[in-house]
N, C-alpha and C. Protein backbone atom coordinates (compact mmCIF):
# COMPACT_ATOMS: atom_id res chain seq x y z
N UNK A 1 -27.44 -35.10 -31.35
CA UNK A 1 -26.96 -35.69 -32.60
C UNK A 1 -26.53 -37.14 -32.37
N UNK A 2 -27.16 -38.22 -33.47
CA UNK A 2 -26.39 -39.61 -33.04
C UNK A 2 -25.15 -39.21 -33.89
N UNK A 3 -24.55 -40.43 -33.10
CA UNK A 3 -22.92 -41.48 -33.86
C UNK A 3 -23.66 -43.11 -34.54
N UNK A 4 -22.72 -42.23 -35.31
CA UNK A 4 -22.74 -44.33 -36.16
C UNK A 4 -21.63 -44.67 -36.11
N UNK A 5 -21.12 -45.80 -36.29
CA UNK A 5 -19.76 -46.66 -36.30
C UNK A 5 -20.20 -46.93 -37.92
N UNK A 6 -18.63 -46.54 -38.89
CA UNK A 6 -18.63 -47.56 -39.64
C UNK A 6 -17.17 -47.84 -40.14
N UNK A 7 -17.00 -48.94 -40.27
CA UNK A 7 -15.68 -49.76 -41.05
C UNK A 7 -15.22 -49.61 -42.21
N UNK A 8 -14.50 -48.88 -43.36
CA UNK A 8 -14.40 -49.19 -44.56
C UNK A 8 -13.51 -50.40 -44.44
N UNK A 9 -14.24 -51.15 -44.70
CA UNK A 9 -13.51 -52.70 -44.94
C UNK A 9 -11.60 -52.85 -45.85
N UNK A 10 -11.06 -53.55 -45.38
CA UNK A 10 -9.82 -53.74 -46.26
C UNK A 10 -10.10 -53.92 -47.75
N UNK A 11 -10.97 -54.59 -48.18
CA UNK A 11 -11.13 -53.97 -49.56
C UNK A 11 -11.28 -52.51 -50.56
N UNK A 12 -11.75 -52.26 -49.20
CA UNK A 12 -12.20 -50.35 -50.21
C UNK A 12 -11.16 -49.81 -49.39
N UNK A 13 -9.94 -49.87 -48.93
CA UNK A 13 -8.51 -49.84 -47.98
C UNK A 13 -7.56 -49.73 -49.25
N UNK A 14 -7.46 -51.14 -50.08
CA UNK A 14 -6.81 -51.70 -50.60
C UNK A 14 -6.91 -51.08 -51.98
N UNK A 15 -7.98 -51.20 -52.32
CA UNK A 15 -8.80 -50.14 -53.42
C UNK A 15 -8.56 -48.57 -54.06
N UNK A 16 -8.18 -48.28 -53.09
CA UNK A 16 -7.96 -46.61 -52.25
C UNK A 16 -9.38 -45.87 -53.00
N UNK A 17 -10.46 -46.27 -52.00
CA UNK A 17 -11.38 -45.79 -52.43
C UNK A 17 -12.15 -45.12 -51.02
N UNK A 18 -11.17 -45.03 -50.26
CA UNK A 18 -11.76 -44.32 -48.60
C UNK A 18 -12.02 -42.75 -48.85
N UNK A 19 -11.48 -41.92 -49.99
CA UNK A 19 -12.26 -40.78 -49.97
C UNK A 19 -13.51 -40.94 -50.61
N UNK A 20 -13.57 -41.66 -52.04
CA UNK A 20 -14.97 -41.65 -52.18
C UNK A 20 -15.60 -41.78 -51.24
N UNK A 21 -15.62 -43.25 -50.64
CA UNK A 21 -16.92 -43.93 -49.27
C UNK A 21 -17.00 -42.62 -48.37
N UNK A 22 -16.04 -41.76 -48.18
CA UNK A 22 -16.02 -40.64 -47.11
C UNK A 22 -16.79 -39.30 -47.63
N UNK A 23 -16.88 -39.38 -48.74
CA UNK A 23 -17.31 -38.02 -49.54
C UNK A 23 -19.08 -38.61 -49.74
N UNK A 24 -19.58 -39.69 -49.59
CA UNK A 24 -20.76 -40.30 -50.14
C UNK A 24 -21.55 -40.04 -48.57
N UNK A 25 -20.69 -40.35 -47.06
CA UNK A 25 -21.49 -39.56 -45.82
C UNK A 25 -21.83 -38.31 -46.03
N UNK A 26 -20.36 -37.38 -46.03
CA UNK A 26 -20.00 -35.89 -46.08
C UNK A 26 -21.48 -35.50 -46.95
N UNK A 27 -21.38 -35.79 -47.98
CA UNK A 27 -22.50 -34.87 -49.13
C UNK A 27 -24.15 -35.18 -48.51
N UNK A 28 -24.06 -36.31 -47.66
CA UNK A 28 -25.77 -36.61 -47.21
C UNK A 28 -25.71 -36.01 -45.67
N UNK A 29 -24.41 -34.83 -45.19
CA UNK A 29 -25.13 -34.29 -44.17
C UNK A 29 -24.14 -34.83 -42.66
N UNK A 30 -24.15 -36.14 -43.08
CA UNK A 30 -22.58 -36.21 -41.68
C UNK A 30 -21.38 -35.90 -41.58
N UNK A 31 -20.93 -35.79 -40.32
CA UNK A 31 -19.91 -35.36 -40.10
C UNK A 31 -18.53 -36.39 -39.81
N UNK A 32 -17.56 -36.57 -40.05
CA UNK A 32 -16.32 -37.18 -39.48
C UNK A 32 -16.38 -37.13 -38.13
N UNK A 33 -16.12 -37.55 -37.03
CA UNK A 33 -16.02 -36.90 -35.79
C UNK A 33 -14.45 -37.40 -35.08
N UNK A 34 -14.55 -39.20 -35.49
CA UNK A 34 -13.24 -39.72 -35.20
C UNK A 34 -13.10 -40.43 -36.64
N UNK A 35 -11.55 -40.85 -36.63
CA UNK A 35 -11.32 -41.47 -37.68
C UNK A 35 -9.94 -42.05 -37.54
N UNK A 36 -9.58 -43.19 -38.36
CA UNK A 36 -8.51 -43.90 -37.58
C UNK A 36 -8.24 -45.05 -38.60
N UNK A 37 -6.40 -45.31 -39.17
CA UNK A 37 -6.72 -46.51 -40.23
C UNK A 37 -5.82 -47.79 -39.59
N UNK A 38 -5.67 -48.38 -39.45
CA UNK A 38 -5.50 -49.91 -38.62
C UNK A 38 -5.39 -50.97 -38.58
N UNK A 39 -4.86 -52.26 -38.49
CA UNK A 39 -5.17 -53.10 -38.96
C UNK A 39 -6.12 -53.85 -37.26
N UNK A 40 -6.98 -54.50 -37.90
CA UNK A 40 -7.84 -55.34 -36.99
C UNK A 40 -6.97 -56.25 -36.56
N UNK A 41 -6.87 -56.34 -35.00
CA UNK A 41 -6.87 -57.48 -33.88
C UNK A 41 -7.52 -59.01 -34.71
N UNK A 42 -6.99 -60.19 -34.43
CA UNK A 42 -8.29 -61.15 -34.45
C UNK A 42 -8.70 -61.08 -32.82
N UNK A 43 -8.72 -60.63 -31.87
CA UNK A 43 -9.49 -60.57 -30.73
C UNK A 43 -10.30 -59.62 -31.25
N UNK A 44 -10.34 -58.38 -31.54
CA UNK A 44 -11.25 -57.56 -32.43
C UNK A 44 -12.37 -57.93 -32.91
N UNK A 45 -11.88 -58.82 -34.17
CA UNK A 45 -12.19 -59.03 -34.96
C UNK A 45 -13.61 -60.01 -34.33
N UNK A 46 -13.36 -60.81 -33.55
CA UNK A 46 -13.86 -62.13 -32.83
C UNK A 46 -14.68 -61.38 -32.04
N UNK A 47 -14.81 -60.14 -31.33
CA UNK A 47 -15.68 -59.50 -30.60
C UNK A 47 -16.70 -58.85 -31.66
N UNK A 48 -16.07 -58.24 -32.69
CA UNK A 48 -17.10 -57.96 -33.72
C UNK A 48 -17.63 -58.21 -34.38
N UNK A 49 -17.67 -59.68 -34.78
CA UNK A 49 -18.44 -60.44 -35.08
C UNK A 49 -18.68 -61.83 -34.31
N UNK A 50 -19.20 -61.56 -33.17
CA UNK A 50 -19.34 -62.58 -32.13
C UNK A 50 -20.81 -63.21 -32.21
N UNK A 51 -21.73 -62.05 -33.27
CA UNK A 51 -22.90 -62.65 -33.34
C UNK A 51 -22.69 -63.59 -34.57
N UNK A 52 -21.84 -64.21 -35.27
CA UNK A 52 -21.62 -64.96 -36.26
C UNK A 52 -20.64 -66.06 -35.68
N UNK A 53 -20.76 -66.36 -34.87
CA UNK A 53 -19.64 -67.50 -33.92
C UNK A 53 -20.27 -68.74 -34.13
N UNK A 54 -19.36 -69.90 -34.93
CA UNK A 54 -20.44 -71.05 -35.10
C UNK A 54 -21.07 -71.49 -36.25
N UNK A 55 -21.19 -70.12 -37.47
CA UNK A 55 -21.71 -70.24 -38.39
C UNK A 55 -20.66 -70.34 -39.19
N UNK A 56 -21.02 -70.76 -40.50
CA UNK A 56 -19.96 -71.28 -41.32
C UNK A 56 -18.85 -70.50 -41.94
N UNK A 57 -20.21 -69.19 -42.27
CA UNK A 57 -18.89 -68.32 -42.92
C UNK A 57 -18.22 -67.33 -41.96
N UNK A 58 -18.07 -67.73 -40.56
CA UNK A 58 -17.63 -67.23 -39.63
C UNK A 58 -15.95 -66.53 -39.70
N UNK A 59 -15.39 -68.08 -39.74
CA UNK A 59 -13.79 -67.79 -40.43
C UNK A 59 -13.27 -66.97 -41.42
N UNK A 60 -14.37 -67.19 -42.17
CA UNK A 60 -14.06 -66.25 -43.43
C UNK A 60 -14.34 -64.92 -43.10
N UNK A 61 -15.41 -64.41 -42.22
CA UNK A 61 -15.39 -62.97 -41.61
C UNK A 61 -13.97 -62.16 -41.18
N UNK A 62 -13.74 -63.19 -40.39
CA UNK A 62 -12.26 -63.37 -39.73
C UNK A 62 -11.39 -62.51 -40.41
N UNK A 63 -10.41 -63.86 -41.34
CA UNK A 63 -9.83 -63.66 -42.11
C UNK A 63 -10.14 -62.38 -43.24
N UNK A 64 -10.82 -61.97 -43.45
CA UNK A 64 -10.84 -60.82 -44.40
C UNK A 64 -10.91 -59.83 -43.50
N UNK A 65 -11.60 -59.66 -42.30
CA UNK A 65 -11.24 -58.34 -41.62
C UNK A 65 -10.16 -58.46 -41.13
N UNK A 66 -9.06 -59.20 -41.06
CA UNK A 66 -7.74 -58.92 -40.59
C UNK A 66 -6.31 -58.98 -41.24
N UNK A 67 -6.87 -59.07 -42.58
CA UNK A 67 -5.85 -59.08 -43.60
C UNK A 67 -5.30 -58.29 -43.86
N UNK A 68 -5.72 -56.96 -43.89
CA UNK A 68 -4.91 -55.71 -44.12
C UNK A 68 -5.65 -54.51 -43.81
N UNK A 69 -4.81 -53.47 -43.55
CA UNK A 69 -5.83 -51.94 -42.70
C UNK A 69 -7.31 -52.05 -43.02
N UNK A 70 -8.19 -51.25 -42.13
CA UNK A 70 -9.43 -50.68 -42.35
C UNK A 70 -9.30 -49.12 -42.04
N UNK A 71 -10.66 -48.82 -42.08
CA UNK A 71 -10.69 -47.43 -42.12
C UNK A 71 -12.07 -47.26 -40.65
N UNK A 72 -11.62 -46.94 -39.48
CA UNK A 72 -13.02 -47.11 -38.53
C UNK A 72 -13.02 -45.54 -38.41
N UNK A 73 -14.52 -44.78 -38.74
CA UNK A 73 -14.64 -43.70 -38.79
C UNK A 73 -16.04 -43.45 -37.93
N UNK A 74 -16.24 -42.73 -37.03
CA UNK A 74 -17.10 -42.18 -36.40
C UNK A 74 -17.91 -41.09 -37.02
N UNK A 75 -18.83 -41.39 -37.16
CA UNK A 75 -19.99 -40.59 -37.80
C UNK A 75 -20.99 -39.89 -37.45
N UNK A 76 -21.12 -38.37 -37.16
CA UNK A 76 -22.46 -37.82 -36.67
C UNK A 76 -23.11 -37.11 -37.55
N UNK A 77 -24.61 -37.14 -36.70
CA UNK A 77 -25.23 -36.37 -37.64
C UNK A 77 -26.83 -36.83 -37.05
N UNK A 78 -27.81 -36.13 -37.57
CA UNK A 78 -28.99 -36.10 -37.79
C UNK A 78 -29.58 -37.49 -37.87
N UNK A 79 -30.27 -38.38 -36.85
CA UNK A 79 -30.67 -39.99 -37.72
C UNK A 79 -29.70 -40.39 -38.27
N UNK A 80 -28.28 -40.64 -37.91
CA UNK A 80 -26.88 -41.43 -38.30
C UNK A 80 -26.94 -42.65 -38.35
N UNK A 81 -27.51 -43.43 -37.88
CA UNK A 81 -27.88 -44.85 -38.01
C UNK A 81 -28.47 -45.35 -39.22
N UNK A 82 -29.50 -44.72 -39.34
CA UNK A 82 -30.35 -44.83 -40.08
C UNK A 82 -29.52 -44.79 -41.99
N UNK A 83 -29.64 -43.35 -41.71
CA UNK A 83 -29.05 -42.58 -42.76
C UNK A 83 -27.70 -43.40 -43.31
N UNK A 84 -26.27 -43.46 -42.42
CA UNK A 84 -25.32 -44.95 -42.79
C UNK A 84 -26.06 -45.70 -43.61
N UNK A 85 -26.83 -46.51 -42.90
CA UNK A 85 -27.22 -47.67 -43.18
C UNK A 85 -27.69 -47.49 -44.92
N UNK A 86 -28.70 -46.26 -44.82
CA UNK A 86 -29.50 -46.10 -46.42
C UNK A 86 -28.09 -46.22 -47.43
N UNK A 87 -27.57 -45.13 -47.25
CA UNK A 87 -26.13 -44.44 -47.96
C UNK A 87 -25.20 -46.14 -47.83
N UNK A 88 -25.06 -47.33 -47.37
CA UNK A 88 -24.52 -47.86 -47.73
C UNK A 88 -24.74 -48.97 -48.39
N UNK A 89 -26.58 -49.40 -48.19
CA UNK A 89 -27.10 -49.70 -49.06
C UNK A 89 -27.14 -51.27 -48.82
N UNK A 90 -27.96 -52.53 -48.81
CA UNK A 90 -28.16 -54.12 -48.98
C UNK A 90 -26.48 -54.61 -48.94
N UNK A 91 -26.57 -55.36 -48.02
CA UNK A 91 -24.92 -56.08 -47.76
C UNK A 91 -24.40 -56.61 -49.14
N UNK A 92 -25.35 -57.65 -50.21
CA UNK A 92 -25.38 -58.11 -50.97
C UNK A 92 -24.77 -56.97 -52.16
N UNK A 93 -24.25 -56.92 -52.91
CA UNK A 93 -24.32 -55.33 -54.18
C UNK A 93 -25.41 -56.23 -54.99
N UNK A 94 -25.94 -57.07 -54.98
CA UNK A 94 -26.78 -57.68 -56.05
C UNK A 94 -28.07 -57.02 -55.35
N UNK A 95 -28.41 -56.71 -54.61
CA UNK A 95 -29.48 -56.24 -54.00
C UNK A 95 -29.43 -54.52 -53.68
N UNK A 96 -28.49 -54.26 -53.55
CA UNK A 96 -28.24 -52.91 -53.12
C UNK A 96 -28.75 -51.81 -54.03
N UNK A 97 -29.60 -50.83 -53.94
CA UNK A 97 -30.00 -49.75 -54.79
C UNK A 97 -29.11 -49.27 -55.29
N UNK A 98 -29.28 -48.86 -56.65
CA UNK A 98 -28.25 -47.91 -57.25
C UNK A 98 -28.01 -46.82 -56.65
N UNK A 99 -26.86 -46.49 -56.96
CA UNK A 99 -26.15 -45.12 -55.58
C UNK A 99 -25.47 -45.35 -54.74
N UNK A 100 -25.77 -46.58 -53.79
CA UNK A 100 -25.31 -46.66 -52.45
C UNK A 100 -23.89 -47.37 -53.06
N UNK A 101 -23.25 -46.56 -51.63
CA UNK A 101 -21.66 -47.55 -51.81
C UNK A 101 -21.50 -48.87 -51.83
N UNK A 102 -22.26 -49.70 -51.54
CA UNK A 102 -22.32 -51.26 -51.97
C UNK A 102 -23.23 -51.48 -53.55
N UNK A 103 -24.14 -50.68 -53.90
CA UNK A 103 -24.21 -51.23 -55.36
C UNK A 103 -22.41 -50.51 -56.12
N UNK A 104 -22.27 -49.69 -55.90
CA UNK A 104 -21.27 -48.63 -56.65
C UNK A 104 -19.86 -49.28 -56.63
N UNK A 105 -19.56 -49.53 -55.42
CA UNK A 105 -18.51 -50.46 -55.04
C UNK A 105 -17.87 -52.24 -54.70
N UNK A 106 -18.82 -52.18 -54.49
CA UNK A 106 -18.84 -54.06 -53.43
C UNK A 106 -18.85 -55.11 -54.61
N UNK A 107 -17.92 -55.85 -54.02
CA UNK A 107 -17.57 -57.16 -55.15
C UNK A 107 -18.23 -58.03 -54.76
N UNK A 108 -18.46 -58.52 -53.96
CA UNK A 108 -19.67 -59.76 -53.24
C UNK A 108 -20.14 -59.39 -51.88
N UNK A 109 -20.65 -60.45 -51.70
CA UNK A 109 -21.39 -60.08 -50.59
C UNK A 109 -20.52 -59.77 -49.11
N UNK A 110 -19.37 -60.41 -48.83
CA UNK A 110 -18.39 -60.31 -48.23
C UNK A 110 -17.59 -58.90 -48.22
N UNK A 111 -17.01 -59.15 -49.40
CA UNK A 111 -16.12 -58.05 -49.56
C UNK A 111 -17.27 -56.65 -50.22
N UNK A 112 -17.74 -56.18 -49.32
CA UNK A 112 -18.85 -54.86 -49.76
C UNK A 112 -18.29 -53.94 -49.17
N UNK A 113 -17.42 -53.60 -49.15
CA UNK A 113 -16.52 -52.16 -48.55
C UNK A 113 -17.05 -51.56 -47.21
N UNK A 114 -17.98 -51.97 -47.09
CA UNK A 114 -18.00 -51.27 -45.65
C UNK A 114 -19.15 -51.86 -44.61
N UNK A 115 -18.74 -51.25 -43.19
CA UNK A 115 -19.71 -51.74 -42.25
C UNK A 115 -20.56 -51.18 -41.75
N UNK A 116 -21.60 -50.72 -40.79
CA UNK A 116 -22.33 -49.78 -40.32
C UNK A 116 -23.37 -50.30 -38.87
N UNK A 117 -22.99 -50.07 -38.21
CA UNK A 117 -23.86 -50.08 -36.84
C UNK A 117 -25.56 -50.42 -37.12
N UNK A 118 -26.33 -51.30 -36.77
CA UNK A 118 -27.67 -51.13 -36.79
C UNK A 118 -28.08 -50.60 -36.00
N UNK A 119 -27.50 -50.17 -35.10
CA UNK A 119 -28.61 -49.67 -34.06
C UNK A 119 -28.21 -48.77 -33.11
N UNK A 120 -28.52 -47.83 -32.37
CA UNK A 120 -27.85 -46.67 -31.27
C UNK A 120 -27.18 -47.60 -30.45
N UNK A 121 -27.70 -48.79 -30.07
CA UNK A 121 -26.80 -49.50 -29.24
C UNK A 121 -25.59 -50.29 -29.65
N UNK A 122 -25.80 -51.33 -30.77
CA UNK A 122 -24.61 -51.38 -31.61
C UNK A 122 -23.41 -50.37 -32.00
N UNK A 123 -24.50 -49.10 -31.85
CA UNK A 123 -23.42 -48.13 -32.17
C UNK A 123 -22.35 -47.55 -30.79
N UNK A 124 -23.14 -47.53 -30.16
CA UNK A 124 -22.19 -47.40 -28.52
C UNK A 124 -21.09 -48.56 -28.68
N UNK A 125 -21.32 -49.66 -28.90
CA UNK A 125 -21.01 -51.13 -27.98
C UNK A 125 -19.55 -50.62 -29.24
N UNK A 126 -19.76 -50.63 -30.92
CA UNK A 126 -18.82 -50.64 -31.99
C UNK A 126 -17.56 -49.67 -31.12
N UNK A 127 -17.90 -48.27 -30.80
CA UNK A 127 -17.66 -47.13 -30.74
C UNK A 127 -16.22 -47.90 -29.53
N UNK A 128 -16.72 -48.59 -29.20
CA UNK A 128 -16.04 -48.79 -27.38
C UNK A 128 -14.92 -49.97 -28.19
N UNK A 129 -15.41 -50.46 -29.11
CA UNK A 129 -13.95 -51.77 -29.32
C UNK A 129 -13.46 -51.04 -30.25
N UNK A 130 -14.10 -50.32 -30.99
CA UNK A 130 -13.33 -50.11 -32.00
C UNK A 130 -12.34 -48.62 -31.68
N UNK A 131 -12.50 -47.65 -30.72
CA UNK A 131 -12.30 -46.50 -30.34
C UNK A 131 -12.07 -46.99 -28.66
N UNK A 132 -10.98 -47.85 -28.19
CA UNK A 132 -10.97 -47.70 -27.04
C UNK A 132 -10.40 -46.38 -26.49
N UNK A 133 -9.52 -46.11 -27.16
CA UNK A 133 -9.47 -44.66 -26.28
C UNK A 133 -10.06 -43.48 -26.15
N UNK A 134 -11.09 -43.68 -26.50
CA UNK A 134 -12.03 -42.60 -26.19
C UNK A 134 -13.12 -43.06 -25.02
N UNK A 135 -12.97 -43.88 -24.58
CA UNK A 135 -13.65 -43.98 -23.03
C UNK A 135 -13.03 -43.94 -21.78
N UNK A 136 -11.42 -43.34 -22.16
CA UNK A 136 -11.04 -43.13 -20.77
C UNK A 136 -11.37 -41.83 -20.22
């Protein structure tokens, strides 16, 4: 079975909309496995988006993931990567299919309630900053 990493962003935190986003995995088949609400590090924060270092709207990544709790939830299941990714739908909500938690939820492109691993390896690398204690 994979893991996905995903974030409900401080907006869907703030919102109190973490059971919906949680009930929209649950019903397509994944499971909870870890789960945890928090506020982001900016060292965190700066590791998790390290592939955006430099670019403009960099700061602004920043600053909104560390403004107030998230929700980092570990996800298994069947093609979890994948599946996240469908179920949360185009970063943009202007693009996002109807259904997914970013058309349903997300105010811009920024603030789209949530995050999701692209890849089995992204998903290891998320799993380890965002869940350090589960690699001891």
């Amino acid at each position: 079975m994979e893991k996905s990493m995903v974030l409900i962003k401080p907006d869907g935190v703030e919102r109190n909309i973490i059971g919906n986003i949680i009930s929209c995995y649950e019903a397509n088949g994944l499971k909870v496995v870890h789960l945890k609400l928090m506020k982001a590090t900016r060292e965190i924060a700066e590791k998790h988006y390290s592939q955006h270092k430099g670019k403009d709207f960099y700061e602004e990544l920043i600053t909104f993931i560390t403004r107030s709790p998230l929700c980092a939830i570990i996800l298994q299941g069947e093609d979890a990567v994948a599946k996240v990714r469908r179920i949360n739908g185009a970063t943009s909500p202007d693009d996002a299919e109807e259904g997914t938690i970013r058309h349903r939820y997300a105010r811009s492109k920024t603030e789209n309630c949530v995050h999701a691993s692209d890849t089995l390896e992204s998903a290891k690398e998320e799993i380890e900053l965002w869940f350090p204690e589960l690699n001891q």
